[in-house]
Structures are given as C-alpha cells and as structure tokens.
C-alpha atoms as a PDB file:
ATOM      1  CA  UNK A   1     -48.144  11.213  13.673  1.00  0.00           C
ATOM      2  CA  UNK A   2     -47.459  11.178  17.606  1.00  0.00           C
ATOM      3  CA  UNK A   3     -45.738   7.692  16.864  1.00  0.00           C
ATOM      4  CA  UNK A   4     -43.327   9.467  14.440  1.00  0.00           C
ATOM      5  CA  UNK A   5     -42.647  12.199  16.771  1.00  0.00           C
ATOM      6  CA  UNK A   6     -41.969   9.800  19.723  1.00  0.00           C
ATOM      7  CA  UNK A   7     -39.367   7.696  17.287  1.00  0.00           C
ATOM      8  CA  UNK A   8     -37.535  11.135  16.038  1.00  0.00           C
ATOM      9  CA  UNK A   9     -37.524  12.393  20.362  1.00  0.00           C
ATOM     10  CA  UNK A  10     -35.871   8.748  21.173  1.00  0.00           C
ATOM     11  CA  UNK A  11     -33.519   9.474  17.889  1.00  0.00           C
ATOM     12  CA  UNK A  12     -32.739  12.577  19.270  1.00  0.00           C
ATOM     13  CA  UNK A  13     -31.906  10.906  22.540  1.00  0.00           C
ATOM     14  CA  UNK A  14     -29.904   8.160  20.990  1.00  0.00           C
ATOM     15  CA  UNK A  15     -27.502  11.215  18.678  1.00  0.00           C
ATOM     16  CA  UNK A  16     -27.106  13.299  21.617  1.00  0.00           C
ATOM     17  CA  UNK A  17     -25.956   9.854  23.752  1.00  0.00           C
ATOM     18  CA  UNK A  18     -28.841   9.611  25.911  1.00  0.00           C
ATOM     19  CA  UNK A  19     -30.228   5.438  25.651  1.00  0.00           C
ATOM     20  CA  UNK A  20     -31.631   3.613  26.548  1.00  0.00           C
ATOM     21  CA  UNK A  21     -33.850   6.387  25.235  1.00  0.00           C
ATOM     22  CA  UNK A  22     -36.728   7.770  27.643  1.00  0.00           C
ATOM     23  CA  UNK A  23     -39.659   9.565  26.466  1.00  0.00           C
ATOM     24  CA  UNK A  24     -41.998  11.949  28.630  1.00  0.00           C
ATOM     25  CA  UNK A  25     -45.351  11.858  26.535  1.00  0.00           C
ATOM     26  CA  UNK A  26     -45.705  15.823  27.938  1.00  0.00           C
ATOM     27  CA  UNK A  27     -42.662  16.228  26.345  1.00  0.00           C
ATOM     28  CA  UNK A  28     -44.195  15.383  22.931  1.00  0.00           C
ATOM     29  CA  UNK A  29     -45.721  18.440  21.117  1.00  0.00           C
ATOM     30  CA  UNK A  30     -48.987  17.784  20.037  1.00  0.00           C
ATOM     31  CA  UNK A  31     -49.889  16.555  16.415  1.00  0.00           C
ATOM     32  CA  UNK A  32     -51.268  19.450  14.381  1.00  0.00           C
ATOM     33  CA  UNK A  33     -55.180  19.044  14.833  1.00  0.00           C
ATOM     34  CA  UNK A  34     -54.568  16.675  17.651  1.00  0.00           C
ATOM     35  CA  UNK A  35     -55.764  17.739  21.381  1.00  0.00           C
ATOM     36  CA  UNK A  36     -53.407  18.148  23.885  1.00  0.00           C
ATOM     37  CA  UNK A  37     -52.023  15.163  26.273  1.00  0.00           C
ATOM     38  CA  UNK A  38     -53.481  15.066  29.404  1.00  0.00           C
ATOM     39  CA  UNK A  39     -49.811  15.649  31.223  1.00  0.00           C
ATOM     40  CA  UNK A  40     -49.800  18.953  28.821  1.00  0.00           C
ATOM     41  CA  UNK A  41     -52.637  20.139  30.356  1.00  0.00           C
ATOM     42  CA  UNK A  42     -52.069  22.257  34.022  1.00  0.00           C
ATOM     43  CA  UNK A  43     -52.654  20.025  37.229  1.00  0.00           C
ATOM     44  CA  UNK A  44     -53.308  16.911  35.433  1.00  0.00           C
ATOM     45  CA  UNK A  45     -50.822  13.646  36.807  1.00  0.00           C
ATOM     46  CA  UNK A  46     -47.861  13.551  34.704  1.00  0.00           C
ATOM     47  CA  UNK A  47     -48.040  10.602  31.967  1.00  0.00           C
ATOM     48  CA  UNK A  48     -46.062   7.821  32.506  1.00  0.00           C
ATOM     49  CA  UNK A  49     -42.755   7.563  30.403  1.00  0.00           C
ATOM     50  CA  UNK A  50     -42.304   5.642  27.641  1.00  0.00           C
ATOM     51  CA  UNK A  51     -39.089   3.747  27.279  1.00  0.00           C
ATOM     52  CA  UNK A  52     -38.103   2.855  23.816  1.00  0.00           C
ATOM     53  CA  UNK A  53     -35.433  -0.051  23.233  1.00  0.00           C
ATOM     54  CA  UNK A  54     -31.795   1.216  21.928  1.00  0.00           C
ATOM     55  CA  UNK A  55     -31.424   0.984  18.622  1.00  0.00           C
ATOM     56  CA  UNK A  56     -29.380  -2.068  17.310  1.00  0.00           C
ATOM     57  CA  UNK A  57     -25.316  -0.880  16.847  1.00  0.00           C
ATOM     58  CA  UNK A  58     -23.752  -1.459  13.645  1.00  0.00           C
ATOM     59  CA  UNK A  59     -22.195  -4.217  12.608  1.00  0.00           C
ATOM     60  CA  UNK A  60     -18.400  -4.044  11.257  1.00  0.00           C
ATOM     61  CA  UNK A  61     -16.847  -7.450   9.672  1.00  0.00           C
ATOM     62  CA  UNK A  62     -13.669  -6.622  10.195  1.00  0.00           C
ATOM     63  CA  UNK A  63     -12.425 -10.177   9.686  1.00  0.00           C
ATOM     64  CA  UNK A  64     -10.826 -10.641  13.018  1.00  0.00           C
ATOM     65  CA  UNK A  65      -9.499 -13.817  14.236  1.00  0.00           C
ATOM     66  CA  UNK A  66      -9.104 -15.230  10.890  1.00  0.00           C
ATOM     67  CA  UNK A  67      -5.671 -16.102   9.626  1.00  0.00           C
ATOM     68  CA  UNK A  68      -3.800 -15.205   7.310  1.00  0.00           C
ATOM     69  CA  UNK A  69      -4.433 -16.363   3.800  1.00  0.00           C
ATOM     70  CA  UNK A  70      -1.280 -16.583   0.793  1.00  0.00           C
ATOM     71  CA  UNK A  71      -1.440 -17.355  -2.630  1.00  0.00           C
ATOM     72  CA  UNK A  72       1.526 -17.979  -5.382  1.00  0.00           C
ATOM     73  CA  UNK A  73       1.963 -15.321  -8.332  1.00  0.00           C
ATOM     74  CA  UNK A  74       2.166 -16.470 -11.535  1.00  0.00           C
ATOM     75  CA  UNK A  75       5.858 -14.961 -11.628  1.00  0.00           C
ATOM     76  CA  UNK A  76       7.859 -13.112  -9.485  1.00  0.00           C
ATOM     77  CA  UNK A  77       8.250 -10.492 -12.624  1.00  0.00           C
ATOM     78  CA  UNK A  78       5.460  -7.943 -14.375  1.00  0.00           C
ATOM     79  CA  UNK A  79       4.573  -9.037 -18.030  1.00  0.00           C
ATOM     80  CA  UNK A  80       6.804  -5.945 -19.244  1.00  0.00           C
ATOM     81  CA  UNK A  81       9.645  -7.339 -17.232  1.00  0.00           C
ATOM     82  CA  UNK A  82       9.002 -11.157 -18.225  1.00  0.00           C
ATOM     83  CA  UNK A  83       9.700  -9.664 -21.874  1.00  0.00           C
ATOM     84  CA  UNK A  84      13.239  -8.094 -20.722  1.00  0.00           C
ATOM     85  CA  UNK A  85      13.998 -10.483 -19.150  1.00  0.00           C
ATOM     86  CA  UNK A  86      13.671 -12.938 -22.653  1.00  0.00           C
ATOM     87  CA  UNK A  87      16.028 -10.905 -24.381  1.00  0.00           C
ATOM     88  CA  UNK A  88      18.083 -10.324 -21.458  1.00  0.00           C
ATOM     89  CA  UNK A  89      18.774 -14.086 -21.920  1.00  0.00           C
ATOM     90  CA  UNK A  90      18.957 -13.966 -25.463  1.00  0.00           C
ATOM     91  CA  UNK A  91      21.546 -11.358 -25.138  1.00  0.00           C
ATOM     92  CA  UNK A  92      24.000 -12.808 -22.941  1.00  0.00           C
ATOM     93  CA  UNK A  93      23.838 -16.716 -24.668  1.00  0.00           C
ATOM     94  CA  UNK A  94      25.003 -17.870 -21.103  1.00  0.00           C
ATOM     95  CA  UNK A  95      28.295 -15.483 -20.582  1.00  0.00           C
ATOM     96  CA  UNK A  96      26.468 -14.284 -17.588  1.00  0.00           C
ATOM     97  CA  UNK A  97      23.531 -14.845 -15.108  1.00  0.00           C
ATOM     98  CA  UNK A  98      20.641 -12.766 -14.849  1.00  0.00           C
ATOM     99  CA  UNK A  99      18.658 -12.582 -11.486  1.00  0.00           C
ATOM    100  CA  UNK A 100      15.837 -10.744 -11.263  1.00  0.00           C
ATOM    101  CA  UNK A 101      14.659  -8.641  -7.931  1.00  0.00           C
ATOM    102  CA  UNK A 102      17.479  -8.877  -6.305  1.00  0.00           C
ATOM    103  CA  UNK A 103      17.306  -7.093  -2.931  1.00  0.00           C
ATOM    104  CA  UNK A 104      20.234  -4.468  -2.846  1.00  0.00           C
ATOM    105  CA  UNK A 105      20.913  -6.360   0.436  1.00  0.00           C
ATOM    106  CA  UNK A 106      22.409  -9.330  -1.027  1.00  0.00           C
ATOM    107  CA  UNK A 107      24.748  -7.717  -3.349  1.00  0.00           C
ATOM    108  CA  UNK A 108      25.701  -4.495  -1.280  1.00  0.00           C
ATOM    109  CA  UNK A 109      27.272  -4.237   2.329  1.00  0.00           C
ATOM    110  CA  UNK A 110      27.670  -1.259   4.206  1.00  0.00           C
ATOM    111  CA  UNK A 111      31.871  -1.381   5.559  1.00  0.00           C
ATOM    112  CA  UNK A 112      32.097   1.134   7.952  1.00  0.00           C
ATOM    113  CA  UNK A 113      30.158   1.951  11.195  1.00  0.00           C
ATOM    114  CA  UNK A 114      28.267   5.423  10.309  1.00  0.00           C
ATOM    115  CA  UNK A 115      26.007   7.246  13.280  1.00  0.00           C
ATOM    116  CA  UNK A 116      23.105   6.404  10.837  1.00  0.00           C
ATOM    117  CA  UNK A 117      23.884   3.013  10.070  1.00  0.00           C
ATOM    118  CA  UNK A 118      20.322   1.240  10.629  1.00  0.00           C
ATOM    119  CA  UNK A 119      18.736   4.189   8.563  1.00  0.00           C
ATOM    120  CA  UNK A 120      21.222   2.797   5.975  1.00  0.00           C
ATOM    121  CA  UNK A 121      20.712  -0.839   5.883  1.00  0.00           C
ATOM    122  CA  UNK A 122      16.351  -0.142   6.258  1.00  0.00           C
ATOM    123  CA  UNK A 123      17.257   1.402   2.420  1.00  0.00           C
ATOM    124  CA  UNK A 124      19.018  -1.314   1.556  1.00  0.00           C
ATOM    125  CA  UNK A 125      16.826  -4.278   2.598  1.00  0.00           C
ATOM    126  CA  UNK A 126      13.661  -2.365   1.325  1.00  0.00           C
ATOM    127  CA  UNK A 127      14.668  -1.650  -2.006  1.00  0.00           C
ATOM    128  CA  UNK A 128      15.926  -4.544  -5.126  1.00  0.00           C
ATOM    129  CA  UNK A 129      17.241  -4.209  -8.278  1.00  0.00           C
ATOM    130  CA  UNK A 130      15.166  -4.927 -11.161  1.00  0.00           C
ATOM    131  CA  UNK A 131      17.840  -7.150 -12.741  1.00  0.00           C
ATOM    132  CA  UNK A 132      21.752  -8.296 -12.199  1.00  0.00           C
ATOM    133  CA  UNK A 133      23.831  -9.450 -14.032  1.00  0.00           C
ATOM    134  CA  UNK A 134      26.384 -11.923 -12.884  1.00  0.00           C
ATOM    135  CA  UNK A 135      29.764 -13.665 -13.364  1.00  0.00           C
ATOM    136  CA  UNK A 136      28.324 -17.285 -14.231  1.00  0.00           C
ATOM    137  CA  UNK A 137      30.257 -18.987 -11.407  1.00  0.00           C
ATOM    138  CA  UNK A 138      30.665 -17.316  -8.552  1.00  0.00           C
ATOM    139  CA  UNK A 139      27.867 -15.188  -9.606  1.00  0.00           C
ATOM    140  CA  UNK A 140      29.282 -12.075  -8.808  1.00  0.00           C
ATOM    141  CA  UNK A 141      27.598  -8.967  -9.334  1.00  0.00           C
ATOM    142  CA  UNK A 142      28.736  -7.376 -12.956  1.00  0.00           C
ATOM    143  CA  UNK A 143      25.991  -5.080 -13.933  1.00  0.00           C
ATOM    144  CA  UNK A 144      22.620  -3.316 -12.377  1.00  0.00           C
ATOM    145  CA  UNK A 145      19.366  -3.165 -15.178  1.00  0.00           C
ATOM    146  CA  UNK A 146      16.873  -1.080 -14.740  1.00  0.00           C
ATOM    147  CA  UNK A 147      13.441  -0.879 -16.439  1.00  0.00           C
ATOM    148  CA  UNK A 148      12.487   2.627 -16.036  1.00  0.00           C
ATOM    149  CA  UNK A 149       8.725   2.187 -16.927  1.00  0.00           C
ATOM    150  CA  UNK A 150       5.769   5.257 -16.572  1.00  0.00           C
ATOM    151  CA  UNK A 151       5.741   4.571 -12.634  1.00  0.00           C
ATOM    152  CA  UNK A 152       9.344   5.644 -12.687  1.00  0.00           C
ATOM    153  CA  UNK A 153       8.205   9.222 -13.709  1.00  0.00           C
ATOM    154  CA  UNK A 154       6.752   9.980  -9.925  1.00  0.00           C
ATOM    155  CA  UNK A 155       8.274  11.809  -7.521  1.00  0.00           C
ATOM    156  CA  UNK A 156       8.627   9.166  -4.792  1.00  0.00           C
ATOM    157  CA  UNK A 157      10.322   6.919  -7.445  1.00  0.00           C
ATOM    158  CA  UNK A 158      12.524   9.683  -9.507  1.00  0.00           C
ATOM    159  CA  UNK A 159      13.779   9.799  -5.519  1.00  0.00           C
ATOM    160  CA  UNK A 160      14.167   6.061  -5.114  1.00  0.00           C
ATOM    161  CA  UNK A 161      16.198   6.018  -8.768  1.00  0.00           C
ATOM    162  CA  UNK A 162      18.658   8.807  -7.918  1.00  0.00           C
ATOM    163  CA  UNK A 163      18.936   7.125  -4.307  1.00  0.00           C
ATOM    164  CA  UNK A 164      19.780   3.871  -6.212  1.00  0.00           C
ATOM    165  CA  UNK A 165      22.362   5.772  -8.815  1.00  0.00           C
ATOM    166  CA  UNK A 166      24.055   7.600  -6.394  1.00  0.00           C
ATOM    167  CA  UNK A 167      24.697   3.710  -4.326  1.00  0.00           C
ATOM    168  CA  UNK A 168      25.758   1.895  -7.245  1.00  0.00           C
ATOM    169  CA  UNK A 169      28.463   4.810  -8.097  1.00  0.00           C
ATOM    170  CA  UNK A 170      29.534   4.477  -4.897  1.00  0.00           C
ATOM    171  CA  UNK A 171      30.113   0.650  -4.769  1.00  0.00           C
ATOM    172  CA  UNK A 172      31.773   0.820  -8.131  1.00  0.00           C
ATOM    173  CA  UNK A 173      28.685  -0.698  -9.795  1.00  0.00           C
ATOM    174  CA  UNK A 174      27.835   0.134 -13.246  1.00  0.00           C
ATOM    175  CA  UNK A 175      23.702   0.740 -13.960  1.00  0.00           C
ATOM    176  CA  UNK A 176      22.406   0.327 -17.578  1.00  0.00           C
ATOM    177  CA  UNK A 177      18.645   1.992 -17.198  1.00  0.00           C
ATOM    178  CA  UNK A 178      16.060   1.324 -20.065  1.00  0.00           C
ATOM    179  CA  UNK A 179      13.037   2.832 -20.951  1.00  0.00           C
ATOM    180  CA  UNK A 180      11.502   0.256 -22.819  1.00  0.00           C
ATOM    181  CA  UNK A 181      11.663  -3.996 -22.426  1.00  0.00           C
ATOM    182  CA  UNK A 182      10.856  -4.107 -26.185  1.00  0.00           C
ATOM    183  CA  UNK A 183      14.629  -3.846 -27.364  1.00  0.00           C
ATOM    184  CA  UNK A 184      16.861  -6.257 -29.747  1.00  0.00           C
ATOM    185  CA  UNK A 185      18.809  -8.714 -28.152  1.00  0.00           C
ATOM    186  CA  UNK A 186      21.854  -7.596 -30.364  1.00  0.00           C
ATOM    187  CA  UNK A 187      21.386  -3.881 -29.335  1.00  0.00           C
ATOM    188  CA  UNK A 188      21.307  -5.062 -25.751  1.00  0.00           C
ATOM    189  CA  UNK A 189      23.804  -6.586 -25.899  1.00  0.00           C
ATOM    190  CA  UNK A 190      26.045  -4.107 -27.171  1.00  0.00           C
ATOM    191  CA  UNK A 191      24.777  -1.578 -24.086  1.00  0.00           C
ATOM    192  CA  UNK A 192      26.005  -4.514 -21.498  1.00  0.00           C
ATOM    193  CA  UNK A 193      29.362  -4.669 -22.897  1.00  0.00           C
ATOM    194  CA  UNK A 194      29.625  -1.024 -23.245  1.00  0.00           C
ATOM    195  CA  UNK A 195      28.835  -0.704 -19.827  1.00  0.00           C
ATOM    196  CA  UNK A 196      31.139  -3.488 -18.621  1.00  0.00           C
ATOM    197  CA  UNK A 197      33.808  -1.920 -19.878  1.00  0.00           C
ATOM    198  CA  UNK A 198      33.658   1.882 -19.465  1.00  0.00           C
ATOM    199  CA  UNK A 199      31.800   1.789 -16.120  1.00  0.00           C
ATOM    200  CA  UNK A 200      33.368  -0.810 -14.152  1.00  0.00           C
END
C-alpha cells in the first residue's frame, strides 16, 4: 500500500512539473493499520528521500525526415465524370475537343491592372473547369461543362459556382451546367449547340 502511495506522490510530482520526482517518506501518510514512519514521529532523524526515475515521455511518429511519397490515379476524372465524359465524345463525333480539368488559368486572362489583381489570378489558378469544349484546331475555348453533382449543393461550392458563372459571363463564355452524367448523347448534343449559338 505505501508503494502505491509513493508512485501516486511521484505522479503527483511529475503532473504538477516537479521530476525528476522526489519523495520525503514523512511526507507519505501512513497506510490505514500501518504504524507511523519513524520521520512522522516528533524528534526522530528525518528519513532519507526517495528519488523515483521520470517517467518515460511519449512517443509521437510523426514521420519526420521521410520524403515525400506519390502515386498515379487511375484517371485524372471521378467515375461519374469518366461517364460524361463518354458521351461528351459521343456527342460531338470529333467537331470539337473536350478537355477535362482545365484550370481557369489557361483559358482566362485577366487584361487590365486592378488594385486586387493577385487576389484575382489566386481564383483563377485555384479553381478548373470540369470540362471545355474546344475548336478542334486551334483548340480554342467554345463552351464551359459543368457537372453539378450532390457536393455542388454546399455552401462553399454554391459560392465557388456563382463565382465561376459570374467569370464566364464576363469573358463572353457560355456555361452548359448538368445535374446528372447519365444523359443521351443526342440530347447533349442538342444543349451544346443551343448554347453555342444563343450564348456566345
């Protein structure tokens, strides 16, 4: 029992930042049933102290010093974009190109010179398109897709989509946003050329 009291003291000791941890045996209280120590009782020569060895600090594997380690994806688009993307091709029977994530970097530039013109191209470099379509040669940009999937319904991206509409008005861009990748090639295509030529 004194054993456990002299571990919980140097516990004590160790919480309250005291180690290494040292123990005056007077400073023990006796045992239930137990006599007193001889340094609890009046004019006897104070015991000696005990000193207990710190307790062992924890361990956290925080993987330093290793480098970095990269893997390939099995495709640079999510399985309900892989099946867009099929009819996308279907649709267009090579009148246009179709790139997927393209940043909105590398088909929008910023003309002018505006007090907040870094905060403007950060947007622009962090953000892509899900799809563009493209005049086959030169590949110029035609025609923004959008797959507006269940993650599209939170706030942060309702903010990113209305960011996104509000740029491609202003560059004279037409957007065609779908809520499903499940749709007829024939259908899609129809939406395309609608959009081509009311929009642009």
């Amino acid at each position: 029992m004194k054993q456990l009291l002299i571990r919980f003291w140097q516990w004590l000791g160790h919480l309250l930042g005291l180690e290494p941890a040292t123990l005056d045996q007077s400073q023990v209280p006796p045992a239930d049933g137990q006599p007193p120590s001889p340094a609890a009782i009046p004019g006897a020569p104070p015991a000696p102290p005990i000193t207990l060895p710190s307790p062992p600090q924890p361990q956290m594997d925080l993987h330093t010093g290793q480098p970095p380690l990269f893997s390939r994806k099995a495709s640079v688009l999510t399985k309900p974009e892989q099946r867009l993307y099929h009819s996308l091709l279907l649709a267009v029977k090579g009148d246009y190109r179709i790139l997927p994530k393209v940043r909105l970097w590398d088909f929008i530039w910023l003309e002018n010179d505006p007090p907040d013109r870094k905060q403007h191209l950060s947007r622009l470099s962090c953000r892509h398109a899900d799809f563009l379509v493209c005049e086959p040669t030169k590949l110029e940009p035609l025609l923004v897709i959008e797959l507006d999937d269940r993650s599209h319904q939170k706030p942060e991206a309702v903010e990113s989509d209305r960011y996104k509409d509000e740029l491609f008005a202003a560059a004279g861009l037409p957007c065609l946003r779908l809520d499903t990748p499940d749709i007829n090639s024939r259908l899609l295509r129809q939406q395309i050329d609608m959009k081509l030529v009311h929009d642009s």
